[in-house]
PDB file of N, CA and C in Angstrom:
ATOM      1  N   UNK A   1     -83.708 111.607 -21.533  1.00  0.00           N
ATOM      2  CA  UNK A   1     -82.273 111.503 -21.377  1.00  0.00           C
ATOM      3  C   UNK A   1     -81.869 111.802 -19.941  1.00  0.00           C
ATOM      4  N   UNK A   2     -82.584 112.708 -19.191  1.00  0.00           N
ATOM      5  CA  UNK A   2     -82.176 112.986 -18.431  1.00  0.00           C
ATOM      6  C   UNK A   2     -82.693 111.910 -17.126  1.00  0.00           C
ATOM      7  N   UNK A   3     -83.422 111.309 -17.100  1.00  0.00           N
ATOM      8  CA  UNK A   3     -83.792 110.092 -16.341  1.00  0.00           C
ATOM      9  C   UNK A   3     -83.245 109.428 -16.414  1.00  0.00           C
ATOM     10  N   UNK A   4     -82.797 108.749 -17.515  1.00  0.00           N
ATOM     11  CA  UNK A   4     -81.713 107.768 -17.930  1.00  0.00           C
ATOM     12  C   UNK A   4     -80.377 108.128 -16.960  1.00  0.00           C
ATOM     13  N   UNK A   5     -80.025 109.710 -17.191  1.00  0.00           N
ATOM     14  CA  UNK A   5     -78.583 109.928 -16.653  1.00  0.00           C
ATOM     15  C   UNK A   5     -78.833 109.904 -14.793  1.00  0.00           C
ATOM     16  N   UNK A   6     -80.004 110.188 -14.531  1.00  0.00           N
ATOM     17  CA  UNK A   6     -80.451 110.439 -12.854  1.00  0.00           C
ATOM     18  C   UNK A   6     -80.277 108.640 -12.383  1.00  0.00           C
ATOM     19  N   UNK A   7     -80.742 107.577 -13.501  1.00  0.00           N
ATOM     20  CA  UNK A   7     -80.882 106.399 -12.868  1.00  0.00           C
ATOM     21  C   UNK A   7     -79.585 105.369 -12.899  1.00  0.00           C
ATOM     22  N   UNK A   8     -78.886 106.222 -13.645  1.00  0.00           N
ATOM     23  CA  UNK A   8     -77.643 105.747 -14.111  1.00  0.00           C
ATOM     24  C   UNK A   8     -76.610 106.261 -12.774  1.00  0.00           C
ATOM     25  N   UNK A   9     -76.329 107.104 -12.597  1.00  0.00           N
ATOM     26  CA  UNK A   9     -76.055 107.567 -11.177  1.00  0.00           C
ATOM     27  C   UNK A   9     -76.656 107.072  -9.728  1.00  0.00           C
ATOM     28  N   UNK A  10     -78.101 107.142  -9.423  1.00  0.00           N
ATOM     29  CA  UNK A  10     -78.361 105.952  -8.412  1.00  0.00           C
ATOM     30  C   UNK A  10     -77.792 104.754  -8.506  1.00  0.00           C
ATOM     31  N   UNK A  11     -77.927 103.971  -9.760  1.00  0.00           N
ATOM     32  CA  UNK A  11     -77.243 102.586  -9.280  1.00  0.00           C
ATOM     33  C   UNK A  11     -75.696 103.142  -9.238  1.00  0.00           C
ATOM     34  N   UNK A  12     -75.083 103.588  -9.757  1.00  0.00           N
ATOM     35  CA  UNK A  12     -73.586 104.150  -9.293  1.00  0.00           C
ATOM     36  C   UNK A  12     -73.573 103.669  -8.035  1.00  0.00           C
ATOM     37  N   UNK A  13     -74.297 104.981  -7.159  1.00  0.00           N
ATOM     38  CA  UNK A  13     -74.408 104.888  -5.897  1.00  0.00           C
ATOM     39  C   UNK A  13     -74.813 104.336  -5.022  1.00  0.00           C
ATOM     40  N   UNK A  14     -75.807 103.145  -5.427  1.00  0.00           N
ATOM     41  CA  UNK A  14     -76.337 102.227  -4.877  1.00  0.00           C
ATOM     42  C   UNK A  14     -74.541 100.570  -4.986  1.00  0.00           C
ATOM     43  N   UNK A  15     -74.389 100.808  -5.776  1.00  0.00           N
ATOM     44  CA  UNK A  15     -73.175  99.938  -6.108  1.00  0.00           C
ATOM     45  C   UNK A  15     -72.259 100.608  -5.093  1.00  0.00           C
ATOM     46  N   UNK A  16     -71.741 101.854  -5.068  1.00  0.00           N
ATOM     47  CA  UNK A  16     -70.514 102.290  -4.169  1.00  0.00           C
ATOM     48  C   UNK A  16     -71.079 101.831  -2.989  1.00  0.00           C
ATOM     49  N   UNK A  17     -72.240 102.595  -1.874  1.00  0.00           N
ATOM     50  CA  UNK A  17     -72.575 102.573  -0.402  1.00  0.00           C
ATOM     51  C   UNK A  17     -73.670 101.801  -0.262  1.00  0.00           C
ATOM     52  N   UNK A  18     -74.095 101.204  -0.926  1.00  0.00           N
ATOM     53  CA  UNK A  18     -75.215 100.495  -0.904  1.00  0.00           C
ATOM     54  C   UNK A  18     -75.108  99.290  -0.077  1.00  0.00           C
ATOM     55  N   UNK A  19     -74.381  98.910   0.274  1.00  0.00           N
ATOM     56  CA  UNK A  19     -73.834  97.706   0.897  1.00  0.00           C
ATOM     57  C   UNK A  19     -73.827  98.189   2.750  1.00  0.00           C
ATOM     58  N   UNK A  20     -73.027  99.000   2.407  1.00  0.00           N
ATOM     59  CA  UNK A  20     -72.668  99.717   4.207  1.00  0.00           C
ATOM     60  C   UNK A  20     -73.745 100.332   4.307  1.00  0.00           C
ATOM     61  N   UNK A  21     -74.429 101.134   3.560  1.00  0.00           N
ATOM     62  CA  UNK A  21     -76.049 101.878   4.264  1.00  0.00           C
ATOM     63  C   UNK A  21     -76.923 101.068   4.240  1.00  0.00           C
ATOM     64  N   UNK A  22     -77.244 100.039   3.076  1.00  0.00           N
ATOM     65  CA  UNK A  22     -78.396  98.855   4.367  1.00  0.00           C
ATOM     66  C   UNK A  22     -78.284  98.510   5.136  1.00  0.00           C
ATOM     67  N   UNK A  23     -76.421  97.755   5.615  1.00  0.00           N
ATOM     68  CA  UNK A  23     -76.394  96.961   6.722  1.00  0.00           C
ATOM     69  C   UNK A  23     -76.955  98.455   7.663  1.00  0.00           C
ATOM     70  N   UNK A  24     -76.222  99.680   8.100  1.00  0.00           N
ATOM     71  CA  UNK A  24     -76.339 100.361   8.887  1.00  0.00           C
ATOM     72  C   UNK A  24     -77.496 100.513   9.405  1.00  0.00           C
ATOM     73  N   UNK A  25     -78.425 101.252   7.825  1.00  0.00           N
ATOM     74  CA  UNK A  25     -80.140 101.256   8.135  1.00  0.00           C
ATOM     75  C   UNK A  25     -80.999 100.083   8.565  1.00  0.00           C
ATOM     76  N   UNK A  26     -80.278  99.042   7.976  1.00  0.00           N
ATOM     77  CA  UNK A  26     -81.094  97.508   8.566  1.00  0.00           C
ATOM     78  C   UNK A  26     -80.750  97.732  10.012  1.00  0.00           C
ATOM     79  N   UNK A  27     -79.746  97.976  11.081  1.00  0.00           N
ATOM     80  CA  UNK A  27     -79.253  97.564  11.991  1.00  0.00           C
ATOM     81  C   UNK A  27     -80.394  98.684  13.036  1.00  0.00           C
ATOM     82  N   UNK A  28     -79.775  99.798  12.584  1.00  0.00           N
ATOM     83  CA  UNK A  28     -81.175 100.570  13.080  1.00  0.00           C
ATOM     84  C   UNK A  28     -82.420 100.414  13.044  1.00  0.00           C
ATOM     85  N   UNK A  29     -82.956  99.756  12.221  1.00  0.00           N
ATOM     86  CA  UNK A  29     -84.483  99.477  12.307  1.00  0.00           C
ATOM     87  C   UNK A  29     -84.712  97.886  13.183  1.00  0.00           C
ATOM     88  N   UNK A  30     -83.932  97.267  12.705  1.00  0.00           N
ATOM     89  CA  UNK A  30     -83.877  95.810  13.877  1.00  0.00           C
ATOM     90  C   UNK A  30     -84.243  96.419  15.646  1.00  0.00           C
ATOM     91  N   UNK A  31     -82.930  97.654  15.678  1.00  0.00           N
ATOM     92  CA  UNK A  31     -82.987  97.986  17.083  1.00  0.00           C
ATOM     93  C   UNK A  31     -84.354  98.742  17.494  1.00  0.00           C
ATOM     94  N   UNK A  32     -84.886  99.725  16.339  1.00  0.00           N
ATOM     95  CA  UNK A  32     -85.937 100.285  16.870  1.00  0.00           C
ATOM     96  C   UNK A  32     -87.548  99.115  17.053  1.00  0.00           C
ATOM     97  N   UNK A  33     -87.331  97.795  16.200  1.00  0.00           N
ATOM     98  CA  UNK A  33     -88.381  97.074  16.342  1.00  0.00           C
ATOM     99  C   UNK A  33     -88.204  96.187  17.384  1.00  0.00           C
ATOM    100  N   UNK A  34     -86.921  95.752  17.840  1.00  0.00           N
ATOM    101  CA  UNK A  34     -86.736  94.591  19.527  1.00  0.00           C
ATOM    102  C   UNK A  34     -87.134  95.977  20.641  1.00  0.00           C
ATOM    103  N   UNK A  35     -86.934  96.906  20.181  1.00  0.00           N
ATOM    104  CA  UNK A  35     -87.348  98.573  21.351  1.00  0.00           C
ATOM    105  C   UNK A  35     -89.145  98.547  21.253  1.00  0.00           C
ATOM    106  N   UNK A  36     -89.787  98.771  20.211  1.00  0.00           N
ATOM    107  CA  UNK A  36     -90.925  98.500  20.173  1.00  0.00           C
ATOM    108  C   UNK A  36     -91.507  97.469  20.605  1.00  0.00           C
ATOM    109  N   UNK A  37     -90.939  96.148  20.024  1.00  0.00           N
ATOM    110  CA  UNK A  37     -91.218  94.709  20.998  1.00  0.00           C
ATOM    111  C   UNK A  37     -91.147  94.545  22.486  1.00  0.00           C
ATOM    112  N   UNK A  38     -90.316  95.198  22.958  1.00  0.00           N
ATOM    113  CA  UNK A  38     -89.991  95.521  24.398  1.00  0.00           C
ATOM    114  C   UNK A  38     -91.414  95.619  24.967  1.00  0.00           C
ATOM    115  N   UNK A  39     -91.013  97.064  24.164  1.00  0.00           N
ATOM    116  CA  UNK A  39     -92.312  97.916  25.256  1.00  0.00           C
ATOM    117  C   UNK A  39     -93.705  97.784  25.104  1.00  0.00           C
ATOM    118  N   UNK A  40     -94.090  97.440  23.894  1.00  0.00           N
ATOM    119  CA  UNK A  40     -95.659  97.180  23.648  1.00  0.00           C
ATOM    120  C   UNK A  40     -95.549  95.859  23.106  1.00  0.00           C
ATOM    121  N   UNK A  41     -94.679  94.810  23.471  1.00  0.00           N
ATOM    122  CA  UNK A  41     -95.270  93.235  22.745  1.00  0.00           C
ATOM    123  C   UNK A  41     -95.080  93.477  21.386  1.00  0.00           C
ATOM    124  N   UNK A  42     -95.515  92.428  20.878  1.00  0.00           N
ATOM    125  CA  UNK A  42     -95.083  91.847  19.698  1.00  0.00           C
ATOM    126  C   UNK A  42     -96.192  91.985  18.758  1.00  0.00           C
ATOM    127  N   UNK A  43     -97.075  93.644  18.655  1.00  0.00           N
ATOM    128  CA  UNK A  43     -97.319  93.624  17.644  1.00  0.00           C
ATOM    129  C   UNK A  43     -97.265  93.770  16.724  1.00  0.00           C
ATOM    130  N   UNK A  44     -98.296  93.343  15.405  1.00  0.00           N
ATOM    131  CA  UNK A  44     -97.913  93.110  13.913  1.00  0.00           C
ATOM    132  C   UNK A  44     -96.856  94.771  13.250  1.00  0.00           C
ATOM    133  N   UNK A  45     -97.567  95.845  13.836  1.00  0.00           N
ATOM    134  CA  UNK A  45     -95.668  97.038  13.515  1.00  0.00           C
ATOM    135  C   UNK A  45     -95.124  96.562  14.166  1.00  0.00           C
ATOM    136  N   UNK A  46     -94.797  95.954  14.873  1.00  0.00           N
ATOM    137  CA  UNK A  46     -93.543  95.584  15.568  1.00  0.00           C
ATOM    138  C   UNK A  46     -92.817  95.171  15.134  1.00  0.00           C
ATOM    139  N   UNK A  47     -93.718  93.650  14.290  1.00  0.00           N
ATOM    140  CA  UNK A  47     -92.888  92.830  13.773  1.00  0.00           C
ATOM    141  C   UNK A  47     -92.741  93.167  12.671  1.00  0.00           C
ATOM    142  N   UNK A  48     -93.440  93.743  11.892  1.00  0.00           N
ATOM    143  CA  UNK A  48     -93.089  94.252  10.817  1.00  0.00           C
ATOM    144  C   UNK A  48     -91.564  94.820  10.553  1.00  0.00           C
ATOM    145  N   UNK A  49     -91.504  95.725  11.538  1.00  0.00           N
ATOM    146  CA  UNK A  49     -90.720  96.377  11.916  1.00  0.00           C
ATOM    147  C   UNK A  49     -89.522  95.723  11.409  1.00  0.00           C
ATOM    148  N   UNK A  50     -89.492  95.353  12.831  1.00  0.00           N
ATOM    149  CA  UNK A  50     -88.583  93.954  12.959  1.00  0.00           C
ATOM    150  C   UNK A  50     -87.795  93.363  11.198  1.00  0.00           C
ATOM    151  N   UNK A  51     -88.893  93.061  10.802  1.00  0.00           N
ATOM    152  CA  UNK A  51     -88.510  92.285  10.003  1.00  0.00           C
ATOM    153  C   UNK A  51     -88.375  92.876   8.394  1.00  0.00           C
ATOM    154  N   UNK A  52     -88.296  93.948   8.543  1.00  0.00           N
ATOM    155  CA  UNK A  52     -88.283  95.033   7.428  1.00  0.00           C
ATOM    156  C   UNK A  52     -86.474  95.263   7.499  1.00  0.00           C
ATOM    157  N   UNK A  53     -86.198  95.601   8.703  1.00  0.00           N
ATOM    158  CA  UNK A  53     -84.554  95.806   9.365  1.00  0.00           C
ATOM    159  C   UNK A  53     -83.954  94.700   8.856  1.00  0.00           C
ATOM    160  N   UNK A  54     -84.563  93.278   8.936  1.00  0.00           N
ATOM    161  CA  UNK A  54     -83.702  92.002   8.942  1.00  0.00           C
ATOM    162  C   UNK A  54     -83.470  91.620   7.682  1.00  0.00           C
ATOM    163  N   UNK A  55     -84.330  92.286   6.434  1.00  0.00           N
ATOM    164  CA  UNK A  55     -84.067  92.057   5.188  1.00  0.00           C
ATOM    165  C   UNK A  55     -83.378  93.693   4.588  1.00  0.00           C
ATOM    166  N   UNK A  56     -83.348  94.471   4.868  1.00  0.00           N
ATOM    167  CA  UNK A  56     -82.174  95.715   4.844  1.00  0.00           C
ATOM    168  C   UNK A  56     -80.788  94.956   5.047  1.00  0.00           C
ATOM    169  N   UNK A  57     -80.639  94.727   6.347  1.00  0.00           N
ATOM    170  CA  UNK A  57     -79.298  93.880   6.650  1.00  0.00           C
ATOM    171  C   UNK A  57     -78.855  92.838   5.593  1.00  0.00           C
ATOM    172  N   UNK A  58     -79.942  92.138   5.403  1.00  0.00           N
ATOM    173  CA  UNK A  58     -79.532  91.212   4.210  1.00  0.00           C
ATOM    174  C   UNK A  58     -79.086  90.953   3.107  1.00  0.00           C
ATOM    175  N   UNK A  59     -79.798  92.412   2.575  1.00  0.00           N
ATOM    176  CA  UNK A  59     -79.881  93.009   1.295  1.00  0.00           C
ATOM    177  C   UNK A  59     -78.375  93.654   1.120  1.00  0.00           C
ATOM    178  N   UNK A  60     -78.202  94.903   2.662  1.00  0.00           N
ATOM    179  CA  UNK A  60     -76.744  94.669   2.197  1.00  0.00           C
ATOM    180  C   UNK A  60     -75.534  93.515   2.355  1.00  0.00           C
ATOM    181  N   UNK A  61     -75.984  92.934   3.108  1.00  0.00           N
ATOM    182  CA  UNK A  61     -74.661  91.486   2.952  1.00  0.00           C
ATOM    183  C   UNK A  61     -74.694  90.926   1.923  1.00  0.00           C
ATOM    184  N   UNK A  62     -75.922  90.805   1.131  1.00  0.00           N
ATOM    185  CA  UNK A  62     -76.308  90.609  -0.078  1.00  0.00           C
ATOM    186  C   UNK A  62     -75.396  90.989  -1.291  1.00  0.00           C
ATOM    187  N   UNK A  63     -75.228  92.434  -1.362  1.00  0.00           N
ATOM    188  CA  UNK A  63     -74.696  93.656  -2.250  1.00  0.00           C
ATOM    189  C   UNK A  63     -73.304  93.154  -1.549  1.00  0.00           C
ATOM    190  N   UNK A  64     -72.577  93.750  -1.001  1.00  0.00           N
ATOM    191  CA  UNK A  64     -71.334  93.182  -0.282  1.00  0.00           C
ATOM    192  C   UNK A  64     -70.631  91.796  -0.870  1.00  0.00           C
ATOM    193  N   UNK A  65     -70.910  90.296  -0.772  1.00  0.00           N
ATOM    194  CA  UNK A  65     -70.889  89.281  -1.451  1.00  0.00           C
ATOM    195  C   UNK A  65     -70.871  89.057  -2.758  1.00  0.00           C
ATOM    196  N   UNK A  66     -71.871  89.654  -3.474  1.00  0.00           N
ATOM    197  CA  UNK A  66     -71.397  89.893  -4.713  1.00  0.00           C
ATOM    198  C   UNK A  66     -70.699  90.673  -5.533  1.00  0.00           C
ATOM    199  N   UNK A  67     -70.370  91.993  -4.618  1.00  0.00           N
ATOM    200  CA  UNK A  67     -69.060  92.747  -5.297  1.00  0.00           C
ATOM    201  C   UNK A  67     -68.189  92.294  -4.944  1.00  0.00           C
ATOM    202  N   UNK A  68     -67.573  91.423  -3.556  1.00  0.00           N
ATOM    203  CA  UNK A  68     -66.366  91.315  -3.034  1.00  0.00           C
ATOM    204  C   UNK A  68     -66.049  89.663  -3.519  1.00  0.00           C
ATOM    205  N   UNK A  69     -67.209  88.989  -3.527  1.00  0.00           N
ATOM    206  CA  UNK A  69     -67.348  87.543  -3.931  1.00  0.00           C
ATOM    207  C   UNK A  69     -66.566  86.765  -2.421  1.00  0.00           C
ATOM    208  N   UNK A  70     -67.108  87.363  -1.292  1.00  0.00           N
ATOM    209  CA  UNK A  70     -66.456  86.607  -0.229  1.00  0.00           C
ATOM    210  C   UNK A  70     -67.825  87.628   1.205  1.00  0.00           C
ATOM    211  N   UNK A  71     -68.009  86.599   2.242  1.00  0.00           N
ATOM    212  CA  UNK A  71     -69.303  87.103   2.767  1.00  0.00           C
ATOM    213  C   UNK A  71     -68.042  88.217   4.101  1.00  0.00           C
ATOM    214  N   UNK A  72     -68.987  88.868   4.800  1.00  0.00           N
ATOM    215  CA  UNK A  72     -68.360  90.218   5.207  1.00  0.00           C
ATOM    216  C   UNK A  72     -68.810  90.064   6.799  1.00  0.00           C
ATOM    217  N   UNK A  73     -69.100  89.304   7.140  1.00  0.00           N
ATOM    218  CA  UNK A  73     -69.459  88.786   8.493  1.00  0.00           C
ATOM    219  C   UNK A  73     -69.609  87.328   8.461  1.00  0.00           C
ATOM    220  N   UNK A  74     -69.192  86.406   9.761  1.00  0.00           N
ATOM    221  CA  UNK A  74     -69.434  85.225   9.703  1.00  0.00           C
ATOM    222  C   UNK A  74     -71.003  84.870   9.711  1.00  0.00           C
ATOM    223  N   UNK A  75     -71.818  85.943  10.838  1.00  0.00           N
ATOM    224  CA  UNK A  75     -73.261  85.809  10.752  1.00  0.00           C
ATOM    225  C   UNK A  75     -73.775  86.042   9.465  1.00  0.00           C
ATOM    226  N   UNK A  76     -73.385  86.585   8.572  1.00  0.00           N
ATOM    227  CA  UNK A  76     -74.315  86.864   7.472  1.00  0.00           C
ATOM    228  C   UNK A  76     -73.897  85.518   6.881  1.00  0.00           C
ATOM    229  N   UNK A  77     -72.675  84.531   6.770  1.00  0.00           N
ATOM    230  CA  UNK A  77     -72.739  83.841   6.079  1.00  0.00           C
ATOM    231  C   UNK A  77     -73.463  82.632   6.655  1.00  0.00           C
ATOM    232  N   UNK A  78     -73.756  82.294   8.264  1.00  0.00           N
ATOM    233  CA  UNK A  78     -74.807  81.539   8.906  1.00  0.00           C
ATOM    234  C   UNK A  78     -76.074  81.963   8.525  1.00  0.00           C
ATOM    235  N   UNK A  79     -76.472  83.634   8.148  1.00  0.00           N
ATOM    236  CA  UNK A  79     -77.722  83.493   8.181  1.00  0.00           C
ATOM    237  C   UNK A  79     -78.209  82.940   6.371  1.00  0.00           C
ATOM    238  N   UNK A  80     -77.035  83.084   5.674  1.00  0.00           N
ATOM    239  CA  UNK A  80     -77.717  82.671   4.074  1.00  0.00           C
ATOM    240  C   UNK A  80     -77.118  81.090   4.339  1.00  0.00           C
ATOM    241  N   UNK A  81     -76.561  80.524   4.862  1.00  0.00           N
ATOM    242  CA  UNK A  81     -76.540  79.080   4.937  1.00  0.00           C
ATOM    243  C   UNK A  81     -78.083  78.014   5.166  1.00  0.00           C
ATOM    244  N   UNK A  82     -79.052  79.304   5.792  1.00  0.00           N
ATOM    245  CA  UNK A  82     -79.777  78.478   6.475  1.00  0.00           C
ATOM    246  C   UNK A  82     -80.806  77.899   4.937  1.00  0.00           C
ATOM    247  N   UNK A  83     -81.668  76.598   5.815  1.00  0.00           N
ATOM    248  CA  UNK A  83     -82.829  76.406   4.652  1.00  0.00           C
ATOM    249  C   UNK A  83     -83.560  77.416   3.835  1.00  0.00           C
ATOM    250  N   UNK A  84     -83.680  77.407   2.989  1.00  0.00           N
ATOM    251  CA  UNK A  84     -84.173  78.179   1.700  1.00  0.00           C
ATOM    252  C   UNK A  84     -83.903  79.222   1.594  1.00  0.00           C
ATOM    253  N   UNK A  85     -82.830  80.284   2.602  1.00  0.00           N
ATOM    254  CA  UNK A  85     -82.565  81.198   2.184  1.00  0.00           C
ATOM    255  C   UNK A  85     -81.188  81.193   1.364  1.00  0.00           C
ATOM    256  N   UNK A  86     -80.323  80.015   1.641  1.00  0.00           N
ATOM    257  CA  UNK A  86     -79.313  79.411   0.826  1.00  0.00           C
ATOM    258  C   UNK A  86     -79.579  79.361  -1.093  1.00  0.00           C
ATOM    259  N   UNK A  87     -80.136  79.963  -1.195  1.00  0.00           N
ATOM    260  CA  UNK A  87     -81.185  79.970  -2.590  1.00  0.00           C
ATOM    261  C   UNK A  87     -80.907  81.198  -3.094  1.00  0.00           C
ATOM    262  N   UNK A  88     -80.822  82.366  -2.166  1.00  0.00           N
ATOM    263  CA  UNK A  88     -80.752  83.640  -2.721  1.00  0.00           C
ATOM    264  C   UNK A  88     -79.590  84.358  -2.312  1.00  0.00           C
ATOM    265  N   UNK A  89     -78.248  83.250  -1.771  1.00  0.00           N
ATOM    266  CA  UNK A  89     -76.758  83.598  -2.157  1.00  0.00           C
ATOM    267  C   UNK A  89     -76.251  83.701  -3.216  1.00  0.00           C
ATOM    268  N   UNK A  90     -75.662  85.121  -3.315  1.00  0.00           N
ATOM    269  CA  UNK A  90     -74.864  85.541  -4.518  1.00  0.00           C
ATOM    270  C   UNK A  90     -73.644  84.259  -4.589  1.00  0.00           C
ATOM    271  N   UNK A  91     -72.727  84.076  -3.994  1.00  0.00           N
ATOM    272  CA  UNK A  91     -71.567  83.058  -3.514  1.00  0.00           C
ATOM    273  C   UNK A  91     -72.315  81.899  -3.216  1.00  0.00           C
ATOM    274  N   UNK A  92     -71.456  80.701  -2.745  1.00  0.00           N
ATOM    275  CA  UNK A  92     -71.358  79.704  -1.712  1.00  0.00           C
ATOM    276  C   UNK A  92     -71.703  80.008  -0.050  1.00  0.00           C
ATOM    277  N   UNK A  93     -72.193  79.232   0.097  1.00  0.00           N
ATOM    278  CA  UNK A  93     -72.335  79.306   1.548  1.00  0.00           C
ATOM    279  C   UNK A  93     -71.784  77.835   2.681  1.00  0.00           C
ATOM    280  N   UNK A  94     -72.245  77.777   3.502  1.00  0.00           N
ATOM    281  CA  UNK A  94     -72.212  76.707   4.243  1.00  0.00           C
ATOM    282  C   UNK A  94     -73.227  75.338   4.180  1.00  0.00           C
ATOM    283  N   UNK A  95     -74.135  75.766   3.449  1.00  0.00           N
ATOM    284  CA  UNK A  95     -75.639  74.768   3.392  1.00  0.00           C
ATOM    285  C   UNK A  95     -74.851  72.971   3.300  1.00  0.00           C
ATOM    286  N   UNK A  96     -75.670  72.446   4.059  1.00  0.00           N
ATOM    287  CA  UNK A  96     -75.208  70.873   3.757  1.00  0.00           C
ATOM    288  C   UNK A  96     -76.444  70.303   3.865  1.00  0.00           C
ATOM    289  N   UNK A  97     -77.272  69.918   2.512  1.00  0.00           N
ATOM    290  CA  UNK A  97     -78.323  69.449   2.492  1.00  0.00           C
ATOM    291  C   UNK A  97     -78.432  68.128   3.646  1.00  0.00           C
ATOM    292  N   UNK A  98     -79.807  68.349   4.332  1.00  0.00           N
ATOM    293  CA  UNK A  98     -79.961  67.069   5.132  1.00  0.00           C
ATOM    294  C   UNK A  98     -80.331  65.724   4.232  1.00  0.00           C
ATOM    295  N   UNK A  99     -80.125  64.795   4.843  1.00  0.00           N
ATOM    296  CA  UNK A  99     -79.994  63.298   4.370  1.00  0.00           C
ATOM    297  C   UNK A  99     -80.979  62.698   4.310  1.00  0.00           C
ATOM    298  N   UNK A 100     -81.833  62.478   3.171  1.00  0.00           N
ATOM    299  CA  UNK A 100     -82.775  61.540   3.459  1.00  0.00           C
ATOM    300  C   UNK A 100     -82.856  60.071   4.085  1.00  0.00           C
ATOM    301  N   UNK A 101     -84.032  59.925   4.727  1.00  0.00           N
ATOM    302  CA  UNK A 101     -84.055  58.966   5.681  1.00  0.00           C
ATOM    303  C   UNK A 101     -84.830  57.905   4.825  1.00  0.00           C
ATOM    304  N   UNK A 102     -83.965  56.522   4.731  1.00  0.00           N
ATOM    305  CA  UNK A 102     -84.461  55.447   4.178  1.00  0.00           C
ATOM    306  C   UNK A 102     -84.748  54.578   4.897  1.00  0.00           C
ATOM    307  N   UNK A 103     -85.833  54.231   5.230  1.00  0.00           N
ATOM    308  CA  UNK A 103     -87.011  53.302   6.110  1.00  0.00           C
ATOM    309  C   UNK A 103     -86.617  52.115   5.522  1.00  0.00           C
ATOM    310  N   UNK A 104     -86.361  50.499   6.139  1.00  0.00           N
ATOM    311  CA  UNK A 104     -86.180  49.352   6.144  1.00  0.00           C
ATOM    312  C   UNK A 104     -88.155  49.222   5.646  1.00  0.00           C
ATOM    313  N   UNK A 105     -87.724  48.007   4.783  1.00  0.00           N
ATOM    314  CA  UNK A 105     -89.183  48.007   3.892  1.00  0.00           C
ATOM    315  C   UNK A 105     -89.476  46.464   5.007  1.00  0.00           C
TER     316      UNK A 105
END
């Protein structure tokens, strides 16, 4: 019972700040991995790094969009517009499928 009531309260709280503390924590870890990239190149922690921050950020624009049902930055709504990540928008985005090209036979 009492797990139940501990996990029942995280998502609470994951629902209230969950949105503003990924973007925040994503934003910080982006900066500490282009700081690492800097200074020692682009290795694999680096990018890791890197790219651990860029899905934090996401995750909360993510959370954000689907409680508010409207995106909370114009970049977040360019970055889920793009190819295949347009897939894992809560909302609409911008996506405009490209046109297939029909070759004269």
């Amino acid at each position: 019972m009492a797990v139940a009531a501990l996990f029942a309260i995280g998502a609470l709280l994951i629902w209230a700040f969950g949105s503003i503390a990924a973007r925040l924590i994503g934003a910080l870890i982006i900066f500490e991995g282009l700081l690492r990239i800097g200074f020692t190149g682009p290795r694999p922690l680096s990018v890791a790094i890197l790219a651990t921050g860029v899905a934090a950020w996401l995750l909360g624009h993510w959370i954000w969009a689907y409680k508010h049902k409207a995106w909370r930055t114009r970049l977040a709504l360019n970055a889920y517009s793009l190819p295949g990540l347009h897939h894992l928008a809560p909302i609409g985005t911008n996506h405009a499928p490209h046109p297939t090209v029909k070759w004269p036979s």
